[in-house]
Protein backbone atom coordinates (compact mmCIF):
# COMPACT_ATOMS: atom_id res chain seq x y z
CA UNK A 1 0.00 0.00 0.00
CA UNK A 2 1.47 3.63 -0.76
CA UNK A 3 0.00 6.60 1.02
CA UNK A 4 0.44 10.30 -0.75
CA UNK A 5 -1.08 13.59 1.14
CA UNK A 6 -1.66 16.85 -0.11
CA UNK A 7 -3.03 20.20 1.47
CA UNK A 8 -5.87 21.57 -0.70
CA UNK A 9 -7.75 24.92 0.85
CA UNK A 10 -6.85 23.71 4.28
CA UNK A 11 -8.16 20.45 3.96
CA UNK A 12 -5.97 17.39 4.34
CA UNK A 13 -5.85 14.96 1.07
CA UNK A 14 -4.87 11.36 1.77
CA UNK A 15 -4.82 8.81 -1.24
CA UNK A 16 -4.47 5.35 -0.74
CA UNK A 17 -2.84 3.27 -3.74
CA UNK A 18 -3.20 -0.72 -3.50
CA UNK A 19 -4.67 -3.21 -0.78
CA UNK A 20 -5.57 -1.35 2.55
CA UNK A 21 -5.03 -4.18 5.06
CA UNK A 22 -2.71 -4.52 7.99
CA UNK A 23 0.51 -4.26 6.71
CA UNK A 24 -0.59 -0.41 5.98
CA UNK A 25 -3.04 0.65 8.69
CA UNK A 26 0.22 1.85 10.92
CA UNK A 27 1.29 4.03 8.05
CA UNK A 28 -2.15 5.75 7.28
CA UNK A 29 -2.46 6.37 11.08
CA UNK A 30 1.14 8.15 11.41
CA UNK A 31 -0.09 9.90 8.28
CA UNK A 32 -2.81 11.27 9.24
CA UNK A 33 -2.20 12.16 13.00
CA UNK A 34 0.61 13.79 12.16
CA UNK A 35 -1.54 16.36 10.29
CA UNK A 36 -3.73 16.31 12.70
CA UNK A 37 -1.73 16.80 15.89
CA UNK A 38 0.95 18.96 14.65
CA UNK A 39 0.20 21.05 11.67
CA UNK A 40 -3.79 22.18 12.80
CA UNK A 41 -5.67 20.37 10.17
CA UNK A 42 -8.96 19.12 11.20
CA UNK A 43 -10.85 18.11 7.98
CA UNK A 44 -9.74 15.12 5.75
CA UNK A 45 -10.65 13.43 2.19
CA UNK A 46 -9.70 9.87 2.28
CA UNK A 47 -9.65 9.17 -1.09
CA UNK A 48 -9.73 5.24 -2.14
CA UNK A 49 -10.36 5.39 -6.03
CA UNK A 50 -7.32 3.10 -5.94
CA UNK A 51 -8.03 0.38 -3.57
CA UNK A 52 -9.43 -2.45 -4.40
CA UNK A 53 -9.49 -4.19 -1.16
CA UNK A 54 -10.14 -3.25 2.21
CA UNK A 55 -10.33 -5.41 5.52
CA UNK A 56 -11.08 -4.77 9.52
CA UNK A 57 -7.96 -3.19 9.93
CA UNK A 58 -8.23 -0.29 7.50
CA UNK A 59 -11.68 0.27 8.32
CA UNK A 60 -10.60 0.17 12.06
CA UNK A 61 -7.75 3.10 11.02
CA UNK A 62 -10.22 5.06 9.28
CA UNK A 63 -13.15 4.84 12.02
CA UNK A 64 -10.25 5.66 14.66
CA UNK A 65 -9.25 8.82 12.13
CA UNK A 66 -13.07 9.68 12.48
CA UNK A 67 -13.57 9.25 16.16
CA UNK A 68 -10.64 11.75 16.03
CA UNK A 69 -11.40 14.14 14.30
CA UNK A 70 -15.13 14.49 15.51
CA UNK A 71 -13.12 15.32 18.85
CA UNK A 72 -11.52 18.24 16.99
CA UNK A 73 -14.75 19.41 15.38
CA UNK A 74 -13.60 18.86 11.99
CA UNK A 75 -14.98 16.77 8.90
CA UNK A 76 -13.76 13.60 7.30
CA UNK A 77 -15.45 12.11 3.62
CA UNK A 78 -14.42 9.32 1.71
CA UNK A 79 -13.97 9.76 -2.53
CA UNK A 80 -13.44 7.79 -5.07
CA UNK A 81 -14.59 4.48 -3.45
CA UNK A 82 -15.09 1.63 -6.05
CA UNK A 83 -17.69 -1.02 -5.86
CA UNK A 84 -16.23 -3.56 -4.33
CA UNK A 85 -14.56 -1.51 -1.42
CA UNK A 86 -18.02 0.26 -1.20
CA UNK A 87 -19.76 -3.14 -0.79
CA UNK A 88 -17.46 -3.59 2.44
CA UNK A 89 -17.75 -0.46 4.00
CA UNK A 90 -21.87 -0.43 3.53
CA UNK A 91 -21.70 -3.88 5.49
CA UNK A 92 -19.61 -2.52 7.99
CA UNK A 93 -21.33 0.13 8.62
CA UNK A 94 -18.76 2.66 8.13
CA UNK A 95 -20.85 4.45 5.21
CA UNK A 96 -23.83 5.32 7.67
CA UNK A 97 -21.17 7.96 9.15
CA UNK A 98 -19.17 9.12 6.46
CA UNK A 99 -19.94 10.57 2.69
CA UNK A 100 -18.38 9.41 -0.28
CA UNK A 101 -18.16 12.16 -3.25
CA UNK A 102 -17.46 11.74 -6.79
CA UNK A 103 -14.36 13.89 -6.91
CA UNK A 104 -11.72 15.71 -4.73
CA UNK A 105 -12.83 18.51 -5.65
CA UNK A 106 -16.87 18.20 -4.51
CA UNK A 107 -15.63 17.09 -1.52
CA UNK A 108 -13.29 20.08 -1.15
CA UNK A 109 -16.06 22.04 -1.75
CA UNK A 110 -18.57 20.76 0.84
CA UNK A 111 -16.31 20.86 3.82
C-alpha cells in the first residue's frame, strides 16, 4: 500500500494506492495524525479510487481517524470508493457515518 497527502484549501488529502489491510493501517495512522496533531488540520478526504481491497484493519484506522477528528470538530469524507470496497464499508457500517463524493474537488467544496 502507498499513502500520498496533499493540502488543498486547508483540507488534508490522503490517497491510498493498492490493498488497505494490515501491513498499511500503521502508516495511514502516522499519516494522518501527524496532520492532525501537529500542523492544525482538522478536515480530511480519504480518497480510495485506488483500492481495491479493504479489511477490519483499515476500516478500524479510518473509524479511529473519524472518532478523532469528531473530537476536533472537523470533517472527514471518503472519494473515489469503487464497488467492491463500497460493498465492504456499507456492510460494515462505516458508510452510515461518512460521505463518499465523486471527486476531490466536490468534496473540497462541501467541507
Amino acid at each position: 500500500m502507498k499513502i500520498t497527502t496533499a493540502i488543498n484549501k486547508g483540507v488534508l488529502i490522503v490517497k491510498v494506492i493498492g490493498e488497505f489491510d494490515m501491513h498499511g493501517a500503521d502508516c495511514f495512522r502516522e499519516s494522518v495524525d501527524e496532520y492532525l496533531n501537529n500542523m492544525g488540520i482538522k478536515d480530511v478526504v480519504i480518497d480510495l479510487e485506488e483500492v481495491l481491497f479493504i479489511d477490519s484493519s483499515g476500516i478500524g484506522v479510518i473509524l479511529g481517524r473519524y472518532k478523532k477528528i469528531m473530537h476536533l470538530k472537523g470533517k472527514i469524507c471518503l472519494v473515489g470508493v469503487q464497488d467492491p470496497v463500497k460493498k465492504i464499508l456499507e456492510l460494515s457500517g462505516v458508510l452510515k457515518i461518512l460521505k463518499i463524493y465523486d471527486s476531490e474537488f466536490e468534496a473540497v467544496s462541501c467541507l
